[in-house]
C-alpha atoms as a PDB file:
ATOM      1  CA  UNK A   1     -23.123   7.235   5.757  1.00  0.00           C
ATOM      2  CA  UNK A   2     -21.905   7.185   2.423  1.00  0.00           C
ATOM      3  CA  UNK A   3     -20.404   3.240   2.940  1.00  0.00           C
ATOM      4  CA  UNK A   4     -24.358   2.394   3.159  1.00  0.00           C
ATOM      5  CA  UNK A   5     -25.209   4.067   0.153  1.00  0.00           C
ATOM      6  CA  UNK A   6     -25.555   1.625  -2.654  1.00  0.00           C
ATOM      7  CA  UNK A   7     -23.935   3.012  -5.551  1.00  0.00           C
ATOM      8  CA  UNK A   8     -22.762   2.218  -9.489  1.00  0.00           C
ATOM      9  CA  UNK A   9     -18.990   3.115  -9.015  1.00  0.00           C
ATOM     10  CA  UNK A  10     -18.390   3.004 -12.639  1.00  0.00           C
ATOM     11  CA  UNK A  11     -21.186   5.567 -13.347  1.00  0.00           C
ATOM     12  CA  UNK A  12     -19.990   7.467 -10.291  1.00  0.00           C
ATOM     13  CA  UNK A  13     -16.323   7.756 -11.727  1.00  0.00           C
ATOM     14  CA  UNK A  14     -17.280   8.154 -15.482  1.00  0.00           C
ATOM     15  CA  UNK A  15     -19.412  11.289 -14.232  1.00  0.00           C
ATOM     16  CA  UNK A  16     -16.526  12.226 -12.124  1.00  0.00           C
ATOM     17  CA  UNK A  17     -13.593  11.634 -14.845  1.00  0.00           C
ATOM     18  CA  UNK A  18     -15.456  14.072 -17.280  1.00  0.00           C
ATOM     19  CA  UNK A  19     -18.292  11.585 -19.494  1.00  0.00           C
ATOM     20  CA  UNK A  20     -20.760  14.267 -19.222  1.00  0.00           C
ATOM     21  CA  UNK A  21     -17.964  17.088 -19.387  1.00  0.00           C
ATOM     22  CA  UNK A  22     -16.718  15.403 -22.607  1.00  0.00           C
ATOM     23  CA  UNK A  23     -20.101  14.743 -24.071  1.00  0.00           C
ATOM     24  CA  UNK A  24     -20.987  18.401 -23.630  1.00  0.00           C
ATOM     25  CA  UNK A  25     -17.931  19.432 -25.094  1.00  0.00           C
ATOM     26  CA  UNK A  26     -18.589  17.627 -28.085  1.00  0.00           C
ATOM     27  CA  UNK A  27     -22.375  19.015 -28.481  1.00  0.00           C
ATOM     28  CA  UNK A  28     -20.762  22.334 -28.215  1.00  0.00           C
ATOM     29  CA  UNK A  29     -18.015  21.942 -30.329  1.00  0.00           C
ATOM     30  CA  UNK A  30     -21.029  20.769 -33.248  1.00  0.00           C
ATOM     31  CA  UNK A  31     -23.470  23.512 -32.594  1.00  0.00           C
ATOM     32  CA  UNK A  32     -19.938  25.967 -32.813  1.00  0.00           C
ATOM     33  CA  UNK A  33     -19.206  24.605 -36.158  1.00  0.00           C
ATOM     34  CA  UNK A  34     -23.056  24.661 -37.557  1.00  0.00           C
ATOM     35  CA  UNK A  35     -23.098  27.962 -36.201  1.00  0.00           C
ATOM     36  CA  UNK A  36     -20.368  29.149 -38.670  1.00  0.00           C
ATOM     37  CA  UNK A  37     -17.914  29.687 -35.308  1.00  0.00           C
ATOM     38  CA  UNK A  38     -14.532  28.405 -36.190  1.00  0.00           C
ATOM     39  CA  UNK A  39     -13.986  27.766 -32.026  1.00  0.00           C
ATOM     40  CA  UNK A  40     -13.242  25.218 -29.856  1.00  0.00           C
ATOM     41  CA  UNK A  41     -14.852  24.874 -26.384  1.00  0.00           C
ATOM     42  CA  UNK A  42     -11.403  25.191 -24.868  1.00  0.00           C
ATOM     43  CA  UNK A  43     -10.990  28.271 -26.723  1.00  0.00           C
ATOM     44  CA  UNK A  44     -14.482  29.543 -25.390  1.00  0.00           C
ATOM     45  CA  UNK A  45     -13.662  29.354 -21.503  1.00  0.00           C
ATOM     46  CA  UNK A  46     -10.574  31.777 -22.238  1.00  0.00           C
ATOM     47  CA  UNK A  47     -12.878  33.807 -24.374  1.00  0.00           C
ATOM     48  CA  UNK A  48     -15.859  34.189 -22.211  1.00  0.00           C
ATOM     49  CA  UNK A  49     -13.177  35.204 -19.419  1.00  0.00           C
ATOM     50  CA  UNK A  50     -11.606  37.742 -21.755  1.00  0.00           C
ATOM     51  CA  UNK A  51     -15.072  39.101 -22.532  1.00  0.00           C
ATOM     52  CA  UNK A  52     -15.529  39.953 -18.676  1.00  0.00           C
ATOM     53  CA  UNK A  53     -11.969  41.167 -18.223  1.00  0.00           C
ATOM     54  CA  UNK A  54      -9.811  41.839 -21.643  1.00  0.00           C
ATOM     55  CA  UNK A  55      -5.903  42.192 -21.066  1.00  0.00           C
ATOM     56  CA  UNK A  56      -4.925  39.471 -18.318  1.00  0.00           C
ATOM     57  CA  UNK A  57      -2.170  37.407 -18.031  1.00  0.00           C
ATOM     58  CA  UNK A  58      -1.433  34.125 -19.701  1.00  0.00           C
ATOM     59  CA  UNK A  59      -1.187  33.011 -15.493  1.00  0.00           C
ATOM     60  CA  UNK A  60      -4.771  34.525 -14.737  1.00  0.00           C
ATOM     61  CA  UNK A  61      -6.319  32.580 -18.069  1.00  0.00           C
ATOM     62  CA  UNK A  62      -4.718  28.927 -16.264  1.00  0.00           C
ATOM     63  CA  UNK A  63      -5.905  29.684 -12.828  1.00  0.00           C
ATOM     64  CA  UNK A  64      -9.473  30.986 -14.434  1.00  0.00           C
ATOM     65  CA  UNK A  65      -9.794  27.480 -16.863  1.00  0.00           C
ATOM     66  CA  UNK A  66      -8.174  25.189 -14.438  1.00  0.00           C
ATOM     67  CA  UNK A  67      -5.146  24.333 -17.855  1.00  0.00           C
ATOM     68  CA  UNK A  68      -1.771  23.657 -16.869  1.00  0.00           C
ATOM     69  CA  UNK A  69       0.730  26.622 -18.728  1.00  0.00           C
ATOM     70  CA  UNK A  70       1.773  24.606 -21.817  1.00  0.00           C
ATOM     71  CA  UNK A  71      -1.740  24.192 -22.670  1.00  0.00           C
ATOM     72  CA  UNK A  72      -2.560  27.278 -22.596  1.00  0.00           C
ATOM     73  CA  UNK A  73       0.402  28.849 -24.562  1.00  0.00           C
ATOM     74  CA  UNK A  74      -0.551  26.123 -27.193  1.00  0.00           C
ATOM     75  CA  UNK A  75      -4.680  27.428 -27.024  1.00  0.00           C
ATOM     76  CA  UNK A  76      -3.184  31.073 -26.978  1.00  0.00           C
ATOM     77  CA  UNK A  77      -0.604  30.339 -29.851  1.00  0.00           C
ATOM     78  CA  UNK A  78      -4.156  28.945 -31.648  1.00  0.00           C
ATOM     79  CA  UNK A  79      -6.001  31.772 -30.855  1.00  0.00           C
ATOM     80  CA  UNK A  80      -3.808  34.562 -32.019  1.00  0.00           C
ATOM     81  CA  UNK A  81      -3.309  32.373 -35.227  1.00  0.00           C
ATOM     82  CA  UNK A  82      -7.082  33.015 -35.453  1.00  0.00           C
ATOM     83  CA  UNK A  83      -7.082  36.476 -34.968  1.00  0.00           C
ATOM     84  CA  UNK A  84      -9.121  36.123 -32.061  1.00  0.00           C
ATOM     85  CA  UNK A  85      -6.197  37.861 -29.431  1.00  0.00           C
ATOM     86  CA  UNK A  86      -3.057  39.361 -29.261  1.00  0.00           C
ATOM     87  CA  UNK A  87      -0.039  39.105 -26.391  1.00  0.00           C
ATOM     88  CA  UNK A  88       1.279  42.086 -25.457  1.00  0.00           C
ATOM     89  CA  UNK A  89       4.462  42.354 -23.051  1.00  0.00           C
ATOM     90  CA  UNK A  90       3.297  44.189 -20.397  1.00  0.00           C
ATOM     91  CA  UNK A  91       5.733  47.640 -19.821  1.00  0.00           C
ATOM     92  CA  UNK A  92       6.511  46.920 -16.552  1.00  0.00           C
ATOM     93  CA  UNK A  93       8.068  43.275 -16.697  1.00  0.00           C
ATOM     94  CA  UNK A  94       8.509  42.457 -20.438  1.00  0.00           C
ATOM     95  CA  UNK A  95       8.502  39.263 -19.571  1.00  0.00           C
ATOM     96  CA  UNK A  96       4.869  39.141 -19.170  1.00  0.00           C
ATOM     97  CA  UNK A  97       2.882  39.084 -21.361  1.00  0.00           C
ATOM     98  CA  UNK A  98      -1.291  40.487 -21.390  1.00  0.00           C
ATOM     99  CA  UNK A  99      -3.605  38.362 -23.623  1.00  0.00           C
ATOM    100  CA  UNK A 100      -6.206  40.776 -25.283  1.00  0.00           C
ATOM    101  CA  UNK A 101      -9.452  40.316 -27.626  1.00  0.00           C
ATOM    102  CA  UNK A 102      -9.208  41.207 -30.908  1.00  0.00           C
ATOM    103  CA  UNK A 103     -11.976  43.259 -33.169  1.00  0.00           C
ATOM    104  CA  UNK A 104     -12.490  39.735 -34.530  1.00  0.00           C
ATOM    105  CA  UNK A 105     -12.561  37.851 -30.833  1.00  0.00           C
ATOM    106  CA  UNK A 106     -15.024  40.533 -29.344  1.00  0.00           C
ATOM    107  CA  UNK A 107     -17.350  40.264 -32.501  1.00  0.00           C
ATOM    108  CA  UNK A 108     -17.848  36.493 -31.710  1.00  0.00           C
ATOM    109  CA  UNK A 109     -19.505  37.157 -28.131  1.00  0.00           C
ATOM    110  CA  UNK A 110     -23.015  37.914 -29.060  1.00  0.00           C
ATOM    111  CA  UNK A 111     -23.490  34.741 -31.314  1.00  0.00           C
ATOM    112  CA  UNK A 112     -21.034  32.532 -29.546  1.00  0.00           C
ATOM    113  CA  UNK A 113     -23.074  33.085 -26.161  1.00  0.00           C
ATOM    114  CA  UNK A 114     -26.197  32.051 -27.664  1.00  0.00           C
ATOM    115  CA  UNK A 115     -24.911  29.322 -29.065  1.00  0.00           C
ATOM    116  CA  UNK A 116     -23.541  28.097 -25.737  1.00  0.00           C
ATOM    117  CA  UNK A 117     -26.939  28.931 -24.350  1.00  0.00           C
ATOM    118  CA  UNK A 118     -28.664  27.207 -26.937  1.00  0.00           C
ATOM    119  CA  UNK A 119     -26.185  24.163 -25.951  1.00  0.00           C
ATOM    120  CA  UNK A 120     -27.087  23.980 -22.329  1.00  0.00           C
ATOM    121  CA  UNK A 121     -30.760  24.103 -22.604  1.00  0.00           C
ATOM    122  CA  UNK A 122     -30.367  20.905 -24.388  1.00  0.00           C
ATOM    123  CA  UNK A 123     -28.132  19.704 -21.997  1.00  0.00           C
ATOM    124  CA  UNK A 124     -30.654  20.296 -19.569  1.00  0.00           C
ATOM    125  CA  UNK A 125     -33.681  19.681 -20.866  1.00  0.00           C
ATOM    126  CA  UNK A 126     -36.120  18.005 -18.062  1.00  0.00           C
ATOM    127  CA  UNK A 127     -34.286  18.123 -15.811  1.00  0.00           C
ATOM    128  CA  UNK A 128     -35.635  19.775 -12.758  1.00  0.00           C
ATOM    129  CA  UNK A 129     -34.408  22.937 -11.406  1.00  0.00           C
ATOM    130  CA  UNK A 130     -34.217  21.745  -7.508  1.00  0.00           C
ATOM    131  CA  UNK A 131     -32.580  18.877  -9.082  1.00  0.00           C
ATOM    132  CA  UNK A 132     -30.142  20.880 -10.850  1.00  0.00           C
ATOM    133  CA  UNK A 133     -29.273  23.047  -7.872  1.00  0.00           C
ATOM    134  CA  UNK A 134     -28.839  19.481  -6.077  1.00  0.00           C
ATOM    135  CA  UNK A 135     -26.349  18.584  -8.530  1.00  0.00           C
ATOM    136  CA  UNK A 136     -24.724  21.652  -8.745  1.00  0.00           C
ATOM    137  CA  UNK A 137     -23.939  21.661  -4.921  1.00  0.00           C
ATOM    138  CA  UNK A 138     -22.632  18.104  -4.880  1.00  0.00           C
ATOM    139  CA  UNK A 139     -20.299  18.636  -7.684  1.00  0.00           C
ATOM    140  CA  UNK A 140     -18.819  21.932  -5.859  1.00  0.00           C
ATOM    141  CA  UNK A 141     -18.672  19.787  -2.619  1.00  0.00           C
ATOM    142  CA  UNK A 142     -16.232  17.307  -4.249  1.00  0.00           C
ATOM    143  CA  UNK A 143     -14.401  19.917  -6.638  1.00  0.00           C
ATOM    144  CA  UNK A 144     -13.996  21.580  -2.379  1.00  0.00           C
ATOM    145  CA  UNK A 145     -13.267  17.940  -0.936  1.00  0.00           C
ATOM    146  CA  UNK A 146     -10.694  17.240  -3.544  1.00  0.00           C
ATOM    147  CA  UNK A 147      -8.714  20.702  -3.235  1.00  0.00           C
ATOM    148  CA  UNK A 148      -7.821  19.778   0.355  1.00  0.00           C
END
């Protein structure tokens, strides 16, 4: 039972309130810059989703990156400021509107990808693949546990 399970509470919760999320983040957002990428890891979740599926919704791009709709008009209204996408109202309901890559935003994918690659293997480095695959499983439990 978990109540015998001697734990560090504050390490549990600074795992669980994003500390490693954050610090990750950060390493990303430096290897971006040295990289010559002008992007922000918020910016790359919406891109690496547009890169699988180009022309989705502003909705689909908050329920994809877990951001609440303000946020992501503001990292949209970034983004197209960059050149990186465009919003186009969608002919059917012109109230919609489809987020799309730009020349400029599907040039970035080869280099930003290995970048993010590049990131992670330092993020990960010695730790152990069955312990990874541990952690991994955990983490989904509670993202699952919390949903409820």
């Amino acid at each position: 039972m978990i109540e015998q399970f001697n734990f560090d509470i504050r390490l549990i919760f600074a795992i669980l309130n994003g500390k490693v999320s954050a610090a990750i983040n950060r390493k990303l957002h430096r290897n971006f810059r040295q990289g010559g990428l002008e992007i922000s890891p918020e910016q790359w979740t919406v891109l690496i989703f547009l890169w699988e599926k180009d022309g989705v919704t502003q909705q689909e791009l908050c329920n994809a990156t877990f951001k609440d709709k303000p946020s992501m008009t503001r990292l949209i209204d970034n983004m197209e400021r960059q050149h990186l996408v465009v919003r186009i109202s969608d002919k059917n309901d012109r109230r919609t509107n489809q987020v799309h890559l730009t020349r400029t935003g599907r040039d970035l994918e080869e280099q930003a990808r290995h970048i993010a690659n590049e990131t992670l293997k330092q993020a990960l480095t010695g730790i152990d693949l069955d312990d990874l695959k541990i952690s991994q499983d955990v983490m989904r439990k509670i993202f699952q546990n919390t949903q409820l």
